[in-house]
Structure formats: structure tokens, C-alpha cells
PDB file of N, CA and C in Angstrom:
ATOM      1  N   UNK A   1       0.832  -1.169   0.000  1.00  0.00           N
ATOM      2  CA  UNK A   1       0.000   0.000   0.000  1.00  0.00           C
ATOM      3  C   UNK A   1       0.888   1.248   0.000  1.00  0.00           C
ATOM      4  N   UNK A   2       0.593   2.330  -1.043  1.00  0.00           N
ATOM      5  CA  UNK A   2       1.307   3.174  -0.806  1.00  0.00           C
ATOM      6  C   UNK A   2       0.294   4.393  -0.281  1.00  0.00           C
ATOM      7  N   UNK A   3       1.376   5.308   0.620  1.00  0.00           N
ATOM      8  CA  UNK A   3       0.711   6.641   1.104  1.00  0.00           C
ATOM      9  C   UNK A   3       0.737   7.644   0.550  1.00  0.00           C
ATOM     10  N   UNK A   4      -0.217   8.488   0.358  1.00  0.00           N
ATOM     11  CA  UNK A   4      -0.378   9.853  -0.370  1.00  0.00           C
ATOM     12  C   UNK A   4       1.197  10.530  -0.171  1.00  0.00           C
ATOM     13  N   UNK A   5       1.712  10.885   0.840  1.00  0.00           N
ATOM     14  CA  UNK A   5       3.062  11.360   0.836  1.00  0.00           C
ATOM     15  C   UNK A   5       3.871  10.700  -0.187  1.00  0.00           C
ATOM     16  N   UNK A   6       4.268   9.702  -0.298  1.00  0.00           N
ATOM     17  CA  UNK A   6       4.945   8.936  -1.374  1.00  0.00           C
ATOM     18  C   UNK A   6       5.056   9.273  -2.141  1.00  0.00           C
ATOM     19  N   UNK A   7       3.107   8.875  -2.795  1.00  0.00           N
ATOM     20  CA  UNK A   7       2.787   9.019  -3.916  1.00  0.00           C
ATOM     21  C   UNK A   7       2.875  10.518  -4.964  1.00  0.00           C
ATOM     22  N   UNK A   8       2.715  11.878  -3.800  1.00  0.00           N
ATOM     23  CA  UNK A   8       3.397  13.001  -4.018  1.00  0.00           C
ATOM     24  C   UNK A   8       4.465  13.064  -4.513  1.00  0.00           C
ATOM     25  N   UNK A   9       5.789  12.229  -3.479  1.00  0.00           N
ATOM     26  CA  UNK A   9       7.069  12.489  -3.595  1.00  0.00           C
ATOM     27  C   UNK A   9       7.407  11.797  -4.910  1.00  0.00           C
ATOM     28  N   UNK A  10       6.547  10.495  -4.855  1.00  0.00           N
ATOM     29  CA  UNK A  10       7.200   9.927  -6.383  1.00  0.00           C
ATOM     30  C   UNK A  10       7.037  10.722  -7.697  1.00  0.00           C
ATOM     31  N   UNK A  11       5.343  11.551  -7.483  1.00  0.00           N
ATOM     32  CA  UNK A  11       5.189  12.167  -8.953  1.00  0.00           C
ATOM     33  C   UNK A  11       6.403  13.046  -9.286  1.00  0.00           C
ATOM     34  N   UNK A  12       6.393  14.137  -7.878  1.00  0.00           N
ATOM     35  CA  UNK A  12       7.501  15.063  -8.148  1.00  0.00           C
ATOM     36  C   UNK A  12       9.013  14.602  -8.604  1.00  0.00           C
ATOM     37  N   UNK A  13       9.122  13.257  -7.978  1.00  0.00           N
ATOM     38  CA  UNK A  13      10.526  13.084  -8.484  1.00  0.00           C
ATOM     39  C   UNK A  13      10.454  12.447  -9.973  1.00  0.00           C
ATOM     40  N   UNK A  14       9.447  12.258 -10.657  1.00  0.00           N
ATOM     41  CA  UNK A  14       9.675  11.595 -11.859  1.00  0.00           C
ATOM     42  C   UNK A  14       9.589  12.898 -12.788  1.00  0.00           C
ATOM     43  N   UNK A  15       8.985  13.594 -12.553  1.00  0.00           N
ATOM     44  CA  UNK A  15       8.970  15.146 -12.935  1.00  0.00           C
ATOM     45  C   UNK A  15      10.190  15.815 -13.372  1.00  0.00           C
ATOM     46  N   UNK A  16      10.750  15.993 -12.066  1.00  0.00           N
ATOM     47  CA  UNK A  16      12.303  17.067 -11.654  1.00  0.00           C
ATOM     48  C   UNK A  16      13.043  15.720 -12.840  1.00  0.00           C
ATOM     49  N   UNK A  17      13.135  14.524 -12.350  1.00  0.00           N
ATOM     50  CA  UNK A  17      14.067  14.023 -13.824  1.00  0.00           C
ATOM     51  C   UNK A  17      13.745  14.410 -14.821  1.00  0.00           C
ATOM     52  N   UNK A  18      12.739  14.439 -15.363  1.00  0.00           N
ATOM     53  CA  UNK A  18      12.619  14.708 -17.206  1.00  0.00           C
ATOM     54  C   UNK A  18      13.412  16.031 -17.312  1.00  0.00           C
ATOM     55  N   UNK A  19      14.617  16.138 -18.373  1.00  0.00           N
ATOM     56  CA  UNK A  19      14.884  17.378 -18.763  1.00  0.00           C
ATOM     57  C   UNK A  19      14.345  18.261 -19.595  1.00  0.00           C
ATOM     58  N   UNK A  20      14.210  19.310 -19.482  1.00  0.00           N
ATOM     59  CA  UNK A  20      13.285  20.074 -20.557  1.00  0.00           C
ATOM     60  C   UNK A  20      14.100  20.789 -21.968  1.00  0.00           C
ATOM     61  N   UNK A  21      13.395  20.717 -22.886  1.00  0.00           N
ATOM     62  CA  UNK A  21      14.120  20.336 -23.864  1.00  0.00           C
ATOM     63  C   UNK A  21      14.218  21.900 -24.227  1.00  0.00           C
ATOM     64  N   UNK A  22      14.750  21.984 -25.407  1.00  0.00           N
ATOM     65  CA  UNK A  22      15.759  23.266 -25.822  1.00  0.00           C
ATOM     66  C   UNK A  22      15.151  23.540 -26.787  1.00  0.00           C
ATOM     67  N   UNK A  23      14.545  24.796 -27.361  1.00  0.00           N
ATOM     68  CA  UNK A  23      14.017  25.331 -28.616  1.00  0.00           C
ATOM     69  C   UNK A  23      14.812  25.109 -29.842  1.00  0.00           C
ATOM     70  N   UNK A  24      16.060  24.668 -29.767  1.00  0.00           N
ATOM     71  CA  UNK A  24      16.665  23.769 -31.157  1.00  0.00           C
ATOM     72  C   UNK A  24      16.212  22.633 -31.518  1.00  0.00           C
ATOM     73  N   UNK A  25      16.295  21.624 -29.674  1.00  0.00           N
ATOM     74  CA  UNK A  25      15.831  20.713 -29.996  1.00  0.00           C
ATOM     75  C   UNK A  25      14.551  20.293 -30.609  1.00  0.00           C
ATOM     76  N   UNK A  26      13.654  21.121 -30.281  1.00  0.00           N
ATOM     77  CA  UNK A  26      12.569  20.840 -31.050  1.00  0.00           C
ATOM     78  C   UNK A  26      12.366  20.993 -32.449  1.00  0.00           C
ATOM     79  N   UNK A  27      12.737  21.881 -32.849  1.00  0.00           N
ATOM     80  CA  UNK A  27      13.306  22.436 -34.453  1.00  0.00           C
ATOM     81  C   UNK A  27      13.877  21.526 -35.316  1.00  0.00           C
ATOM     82  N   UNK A  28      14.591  20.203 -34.368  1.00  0.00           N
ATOM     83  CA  UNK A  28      14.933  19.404 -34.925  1.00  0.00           C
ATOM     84  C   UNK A  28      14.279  18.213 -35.072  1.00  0.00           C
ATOM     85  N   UNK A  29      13.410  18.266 -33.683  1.00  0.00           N
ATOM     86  CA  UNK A  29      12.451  17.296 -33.464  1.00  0.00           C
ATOM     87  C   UNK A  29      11.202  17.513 -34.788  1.00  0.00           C
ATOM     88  N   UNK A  30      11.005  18.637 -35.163  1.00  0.00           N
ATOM     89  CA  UNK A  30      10.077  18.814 -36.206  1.00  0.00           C
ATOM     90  C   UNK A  30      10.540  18.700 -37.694  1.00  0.00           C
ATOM     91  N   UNK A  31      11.771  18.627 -37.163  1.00  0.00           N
ATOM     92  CA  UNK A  31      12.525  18.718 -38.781  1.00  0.00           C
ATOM     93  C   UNK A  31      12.325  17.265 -39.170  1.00  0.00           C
ATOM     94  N   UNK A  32      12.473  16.481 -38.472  1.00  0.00           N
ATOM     95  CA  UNK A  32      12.908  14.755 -38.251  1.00  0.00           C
ATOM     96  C   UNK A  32      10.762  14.495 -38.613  1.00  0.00           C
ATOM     97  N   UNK A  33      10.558  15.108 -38.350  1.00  0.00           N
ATOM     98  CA  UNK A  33       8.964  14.573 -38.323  1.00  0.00           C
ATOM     99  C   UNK A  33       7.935  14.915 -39.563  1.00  0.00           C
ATOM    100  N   UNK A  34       8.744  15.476 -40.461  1.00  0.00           N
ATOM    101  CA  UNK A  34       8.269  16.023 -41.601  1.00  0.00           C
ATOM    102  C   UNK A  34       8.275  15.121 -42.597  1.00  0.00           C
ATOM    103  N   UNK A  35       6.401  15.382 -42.906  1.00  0.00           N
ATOM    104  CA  UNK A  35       5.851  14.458 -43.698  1.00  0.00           C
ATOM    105  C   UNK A  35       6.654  14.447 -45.018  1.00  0.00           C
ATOM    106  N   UNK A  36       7.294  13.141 -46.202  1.00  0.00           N
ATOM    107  CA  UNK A  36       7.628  13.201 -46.877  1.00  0.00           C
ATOM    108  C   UNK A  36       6.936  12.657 -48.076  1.00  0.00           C
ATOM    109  N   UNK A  37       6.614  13.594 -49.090  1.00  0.00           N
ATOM    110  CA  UNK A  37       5.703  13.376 -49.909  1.00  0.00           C
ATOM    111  C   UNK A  37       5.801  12.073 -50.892  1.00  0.00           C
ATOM    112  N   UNK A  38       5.393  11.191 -51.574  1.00  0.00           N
ATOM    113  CA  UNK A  38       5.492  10.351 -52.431  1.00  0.00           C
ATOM    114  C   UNK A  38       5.876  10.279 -53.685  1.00  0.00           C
ATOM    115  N   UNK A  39       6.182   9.659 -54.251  1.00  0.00           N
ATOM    116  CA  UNK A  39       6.780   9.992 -55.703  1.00  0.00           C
ATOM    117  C   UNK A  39       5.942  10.185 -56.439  1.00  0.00           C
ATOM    118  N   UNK A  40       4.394   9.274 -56.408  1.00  0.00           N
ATOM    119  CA  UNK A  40       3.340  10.103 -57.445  1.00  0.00           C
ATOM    120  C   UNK A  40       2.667  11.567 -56.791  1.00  0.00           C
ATOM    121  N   UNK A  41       3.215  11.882 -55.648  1.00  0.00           N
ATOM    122  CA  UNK A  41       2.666  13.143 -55.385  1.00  0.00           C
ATOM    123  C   UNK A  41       3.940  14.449 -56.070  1.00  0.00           C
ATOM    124  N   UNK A  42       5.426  13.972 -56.233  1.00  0.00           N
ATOM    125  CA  UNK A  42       6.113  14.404 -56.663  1.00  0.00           C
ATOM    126  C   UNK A  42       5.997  14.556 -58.580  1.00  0.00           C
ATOM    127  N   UNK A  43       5.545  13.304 -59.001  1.00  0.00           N
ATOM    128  CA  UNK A  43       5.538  13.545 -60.348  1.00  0.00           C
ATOM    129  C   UNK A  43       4.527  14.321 -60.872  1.00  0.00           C
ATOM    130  N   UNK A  44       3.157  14.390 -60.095  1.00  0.00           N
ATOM    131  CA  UNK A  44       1.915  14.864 -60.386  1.00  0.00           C
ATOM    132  C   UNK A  44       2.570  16.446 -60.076  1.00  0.00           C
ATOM    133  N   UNK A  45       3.356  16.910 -59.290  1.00  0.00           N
ATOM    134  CA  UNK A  45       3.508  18.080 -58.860  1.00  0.00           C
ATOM    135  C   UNK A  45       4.725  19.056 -60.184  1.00  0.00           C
ATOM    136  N   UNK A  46       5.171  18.079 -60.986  1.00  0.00           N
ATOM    137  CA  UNK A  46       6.256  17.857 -61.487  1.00  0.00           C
ATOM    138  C   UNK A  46       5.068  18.483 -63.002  1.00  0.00           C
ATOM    139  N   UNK A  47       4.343  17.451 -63.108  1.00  0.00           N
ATOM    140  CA  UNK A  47       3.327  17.933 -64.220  1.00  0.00           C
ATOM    141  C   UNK A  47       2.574  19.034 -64.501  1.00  0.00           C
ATOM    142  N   UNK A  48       2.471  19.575 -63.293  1.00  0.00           N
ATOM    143  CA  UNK A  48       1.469  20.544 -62.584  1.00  0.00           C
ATOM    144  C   UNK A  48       2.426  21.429 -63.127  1.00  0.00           C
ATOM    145  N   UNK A  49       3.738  21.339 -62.845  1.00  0.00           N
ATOM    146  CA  UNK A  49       4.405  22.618 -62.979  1.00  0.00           C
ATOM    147  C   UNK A  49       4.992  23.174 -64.594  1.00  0.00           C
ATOM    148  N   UNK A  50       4.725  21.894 -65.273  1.00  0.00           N
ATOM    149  CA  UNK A  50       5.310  22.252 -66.589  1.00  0.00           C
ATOM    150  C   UNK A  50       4.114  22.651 -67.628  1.00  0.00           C
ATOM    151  N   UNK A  51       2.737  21.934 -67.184  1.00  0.00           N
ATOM    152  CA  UNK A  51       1.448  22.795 -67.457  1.00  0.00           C
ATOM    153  C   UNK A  51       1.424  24.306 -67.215  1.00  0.00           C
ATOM    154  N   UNK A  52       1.426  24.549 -65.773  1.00  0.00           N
ATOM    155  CA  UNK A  52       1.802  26.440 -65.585  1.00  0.00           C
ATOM    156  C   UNK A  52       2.771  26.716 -66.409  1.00  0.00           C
ATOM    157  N   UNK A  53       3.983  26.196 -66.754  1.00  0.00           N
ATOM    158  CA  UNK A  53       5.390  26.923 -67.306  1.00  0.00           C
ATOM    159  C   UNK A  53       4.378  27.132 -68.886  1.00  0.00           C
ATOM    160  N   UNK A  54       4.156  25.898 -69.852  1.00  0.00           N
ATOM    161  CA  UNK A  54       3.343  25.995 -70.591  1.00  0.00           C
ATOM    162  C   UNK A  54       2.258  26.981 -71.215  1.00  0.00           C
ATOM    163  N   UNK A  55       1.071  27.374 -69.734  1.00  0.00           N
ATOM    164  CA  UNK A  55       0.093  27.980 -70.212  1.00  0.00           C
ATOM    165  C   UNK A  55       0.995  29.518 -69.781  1.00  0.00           C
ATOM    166  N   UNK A  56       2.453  29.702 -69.110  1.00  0.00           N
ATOM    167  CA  UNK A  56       2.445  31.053 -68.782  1.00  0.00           C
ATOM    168  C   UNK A  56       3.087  31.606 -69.955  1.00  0.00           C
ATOM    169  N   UNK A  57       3.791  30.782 -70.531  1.00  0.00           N
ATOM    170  CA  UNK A  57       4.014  30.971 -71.981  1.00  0.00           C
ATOM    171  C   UNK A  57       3.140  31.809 -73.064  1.00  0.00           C
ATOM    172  N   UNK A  58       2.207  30.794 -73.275  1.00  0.00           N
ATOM    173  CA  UNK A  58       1.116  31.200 -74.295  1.00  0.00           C
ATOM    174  C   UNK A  58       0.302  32.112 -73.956  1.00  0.00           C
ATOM    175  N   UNK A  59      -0.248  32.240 -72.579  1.00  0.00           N
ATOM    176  CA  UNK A  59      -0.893  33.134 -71.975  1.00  0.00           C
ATOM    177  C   UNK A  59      -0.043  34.456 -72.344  1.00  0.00           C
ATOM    178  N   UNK A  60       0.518  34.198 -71.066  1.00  0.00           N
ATOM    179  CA  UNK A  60       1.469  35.792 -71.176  1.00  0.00           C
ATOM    180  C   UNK A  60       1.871  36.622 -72.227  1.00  0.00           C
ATOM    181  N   UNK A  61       2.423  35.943 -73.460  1.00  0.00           N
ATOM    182  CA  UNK A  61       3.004  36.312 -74.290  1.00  0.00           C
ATOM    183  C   UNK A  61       1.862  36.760 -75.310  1.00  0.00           C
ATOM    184  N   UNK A  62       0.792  35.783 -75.132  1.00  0.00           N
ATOM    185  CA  UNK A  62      -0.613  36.395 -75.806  1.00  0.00           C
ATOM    186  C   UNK A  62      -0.491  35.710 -77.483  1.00  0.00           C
ATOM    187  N   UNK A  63       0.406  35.197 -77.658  1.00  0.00           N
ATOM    188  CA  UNK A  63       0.119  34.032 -78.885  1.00  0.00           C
ATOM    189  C   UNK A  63       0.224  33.137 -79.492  1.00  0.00           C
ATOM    190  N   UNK A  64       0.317  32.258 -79.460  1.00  0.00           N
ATOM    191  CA  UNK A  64       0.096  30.697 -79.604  1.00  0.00           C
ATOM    192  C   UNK A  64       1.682  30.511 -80.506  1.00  0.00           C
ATOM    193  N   UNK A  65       1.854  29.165 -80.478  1.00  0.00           N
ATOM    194  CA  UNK A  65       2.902  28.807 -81.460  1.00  0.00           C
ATOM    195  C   UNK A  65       3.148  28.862 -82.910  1.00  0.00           C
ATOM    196  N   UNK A  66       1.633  28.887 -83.497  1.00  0.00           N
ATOM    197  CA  UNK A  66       1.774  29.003 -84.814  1.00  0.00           C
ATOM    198  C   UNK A  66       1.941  30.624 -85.021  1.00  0.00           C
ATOM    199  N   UNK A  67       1.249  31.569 -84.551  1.00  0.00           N
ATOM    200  CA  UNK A  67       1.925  33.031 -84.758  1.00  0.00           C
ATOM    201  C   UNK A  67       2.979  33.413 -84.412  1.00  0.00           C
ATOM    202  N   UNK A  68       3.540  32.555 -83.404  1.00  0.00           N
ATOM    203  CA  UNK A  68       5.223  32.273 -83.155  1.00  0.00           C
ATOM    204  C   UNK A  68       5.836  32.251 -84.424  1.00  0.00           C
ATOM    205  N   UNK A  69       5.232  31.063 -85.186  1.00  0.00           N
ATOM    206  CA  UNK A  69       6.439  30.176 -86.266  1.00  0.00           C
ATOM    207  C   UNK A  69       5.946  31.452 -87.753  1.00  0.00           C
ATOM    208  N   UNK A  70       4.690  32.147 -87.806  1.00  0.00           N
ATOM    209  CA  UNK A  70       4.633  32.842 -88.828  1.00  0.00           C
ATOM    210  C   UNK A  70       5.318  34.052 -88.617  1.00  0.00           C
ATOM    211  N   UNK A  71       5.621  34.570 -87.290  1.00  0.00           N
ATOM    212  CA  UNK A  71       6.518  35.752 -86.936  1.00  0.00           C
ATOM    213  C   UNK A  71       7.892  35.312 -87.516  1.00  0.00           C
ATOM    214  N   UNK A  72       8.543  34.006 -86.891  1.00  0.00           N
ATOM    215  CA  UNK A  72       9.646  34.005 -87.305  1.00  0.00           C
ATOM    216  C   UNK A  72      10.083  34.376 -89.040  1.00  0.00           C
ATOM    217  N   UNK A  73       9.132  33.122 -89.515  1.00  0.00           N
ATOM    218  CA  UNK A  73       9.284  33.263 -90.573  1.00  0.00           C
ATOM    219  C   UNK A  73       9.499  34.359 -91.312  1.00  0.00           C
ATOM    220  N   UNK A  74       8.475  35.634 -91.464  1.00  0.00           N
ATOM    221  CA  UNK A  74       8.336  36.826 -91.648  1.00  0.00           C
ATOM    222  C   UNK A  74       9.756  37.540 -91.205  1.00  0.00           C
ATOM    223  N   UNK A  75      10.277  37.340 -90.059  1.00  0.00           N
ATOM    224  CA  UNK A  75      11.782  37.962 -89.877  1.00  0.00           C
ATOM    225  C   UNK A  75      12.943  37.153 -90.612  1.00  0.00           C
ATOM    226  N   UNK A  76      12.924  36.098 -90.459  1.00  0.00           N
ATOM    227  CA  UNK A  76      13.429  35.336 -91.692  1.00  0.00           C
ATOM    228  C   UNK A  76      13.978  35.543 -93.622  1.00  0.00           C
ATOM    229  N   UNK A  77      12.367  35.703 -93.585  1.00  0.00           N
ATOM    230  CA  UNK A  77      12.791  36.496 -95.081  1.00  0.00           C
ATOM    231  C   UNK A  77      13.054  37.598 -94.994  1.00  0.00           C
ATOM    232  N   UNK A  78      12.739  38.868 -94.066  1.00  0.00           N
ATOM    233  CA  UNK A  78      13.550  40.267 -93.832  1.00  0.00           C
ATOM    234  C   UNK A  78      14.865  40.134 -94.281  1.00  0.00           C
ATOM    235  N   UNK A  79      15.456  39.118 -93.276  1.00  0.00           N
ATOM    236  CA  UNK A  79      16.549  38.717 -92.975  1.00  0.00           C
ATOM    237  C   UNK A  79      17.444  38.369 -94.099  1.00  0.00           C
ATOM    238  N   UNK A  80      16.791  37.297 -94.835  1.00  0.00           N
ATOM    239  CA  UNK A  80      17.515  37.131 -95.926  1.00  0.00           C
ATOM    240  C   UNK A  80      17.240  38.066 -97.461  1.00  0.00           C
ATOM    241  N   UNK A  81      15.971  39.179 -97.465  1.00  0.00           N
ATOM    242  CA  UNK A  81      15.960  40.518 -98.345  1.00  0.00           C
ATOM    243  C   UNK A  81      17.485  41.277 -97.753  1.00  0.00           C
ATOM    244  N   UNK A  82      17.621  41.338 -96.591  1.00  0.00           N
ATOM    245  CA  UNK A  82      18.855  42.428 -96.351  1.00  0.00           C
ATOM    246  C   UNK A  82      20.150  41.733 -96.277  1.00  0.00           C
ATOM    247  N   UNK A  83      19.724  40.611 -96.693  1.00  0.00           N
ATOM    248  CA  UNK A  83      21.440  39.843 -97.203  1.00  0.00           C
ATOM    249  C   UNK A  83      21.561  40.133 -98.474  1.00  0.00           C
ATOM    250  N   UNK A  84      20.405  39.662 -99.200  1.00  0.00           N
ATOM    251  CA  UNK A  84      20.516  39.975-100.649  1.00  0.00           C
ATOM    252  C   UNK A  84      21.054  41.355-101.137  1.00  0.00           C
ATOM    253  N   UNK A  85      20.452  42.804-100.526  1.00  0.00           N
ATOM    254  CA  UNK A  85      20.503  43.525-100.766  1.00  0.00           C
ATOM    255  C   UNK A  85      22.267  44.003-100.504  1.00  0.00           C
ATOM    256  N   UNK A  86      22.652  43.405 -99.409  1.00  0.00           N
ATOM    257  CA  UNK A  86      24.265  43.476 -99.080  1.00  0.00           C
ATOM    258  C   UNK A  86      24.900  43.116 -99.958  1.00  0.00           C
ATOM    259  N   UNK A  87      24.561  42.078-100.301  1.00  0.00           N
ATOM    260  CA  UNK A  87      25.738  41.712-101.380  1.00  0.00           C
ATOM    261  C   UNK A  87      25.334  41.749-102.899  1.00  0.00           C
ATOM    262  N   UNK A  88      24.401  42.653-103.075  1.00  0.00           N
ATOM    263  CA  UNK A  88      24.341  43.495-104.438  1.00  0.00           C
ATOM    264  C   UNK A  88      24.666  44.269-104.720  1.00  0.00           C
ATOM    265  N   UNK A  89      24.968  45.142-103.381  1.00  0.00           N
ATOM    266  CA  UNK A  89      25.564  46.302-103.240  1.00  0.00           C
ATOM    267  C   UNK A  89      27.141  46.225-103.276  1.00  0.00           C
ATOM    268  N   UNK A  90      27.789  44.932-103.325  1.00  0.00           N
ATOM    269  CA  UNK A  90      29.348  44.819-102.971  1.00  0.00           C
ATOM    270  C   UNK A  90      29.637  45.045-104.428  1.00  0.00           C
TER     271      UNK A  90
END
């Protein structure tokens, strides 16, 4: 049978042992506890991101690839009128 005095003295002494831990330690304790995502949550995230890179492209820029490839073109033959014209002139 134990007596209330004891039973006092024991809580307190199991208490005063535990050391109390250090605001690093925990930092580390949370670091160590961090959920790590899955590889199909990584590839899906992976997809996700080359869709945005994609639509910020076309979006942003305001025109699709084929007015891309008819711009080039169009500078293209500029390009090669003012070659021609260079070396008609030599």
C-alpha cells in the first residue's frame, strides 16, 4: 500500500528528472517529423508545374505557337531581303 506522501514524492521526483528540452531541440524534433511526400505526389507536382510553365508561356506572351512560327518566318525572309541587298551592293 502506498501513502499519499509517497505518492506526491514519487510524482515530483519523476517530474524534476525529465529534462526540458531546448528550442533547437525541437526544431529538430520537427525537422525529423516532416511528412515526406510520395513519388506520385512528386511527379503529379512535377506535371502541374510544366502545365503552368506551358500555359504562362502562351498566356502571357498572348500568342500561340503558330503566330510564333509565322513571326519568325516573316523575320526570316527580312533577314535574308537584307542579305541579298548586301551583297548586291558589294
Amino acid at each position: 500500500m502506498v501513502t499519499p506522501e509517497y505518492n506526491e514524492w514519487w510524482s515530483k521526483r519523476v517530474n524534476d528528472n525529465i529534462p526540458k528540452m531546448r528550442e533547437e531541440d525541437i526544431w529538430l524534433i520537427e525537422l525529423y517529423l516532416q511528412v515526406v511526400p510520395s513519388e506520385i505526389e512528386i511527379i503529379k507536382l512535377k506535371m502541374d508545374y510544366k502545365k503552368l510553365c506551358r500555359s504562362i508561356r502562351t498566356v502571357g506572351l498572348g500568342k500561340t505557337s503558330e503566330q510564333w512560327r509565322q513571326e519568325i518566318y516573316e523575320e526570316m525572309t527580312k533577314a535574308d531581303q537584307w542579305e541579298k541587298k548586301f551583297q548586291d551592293a558589294r
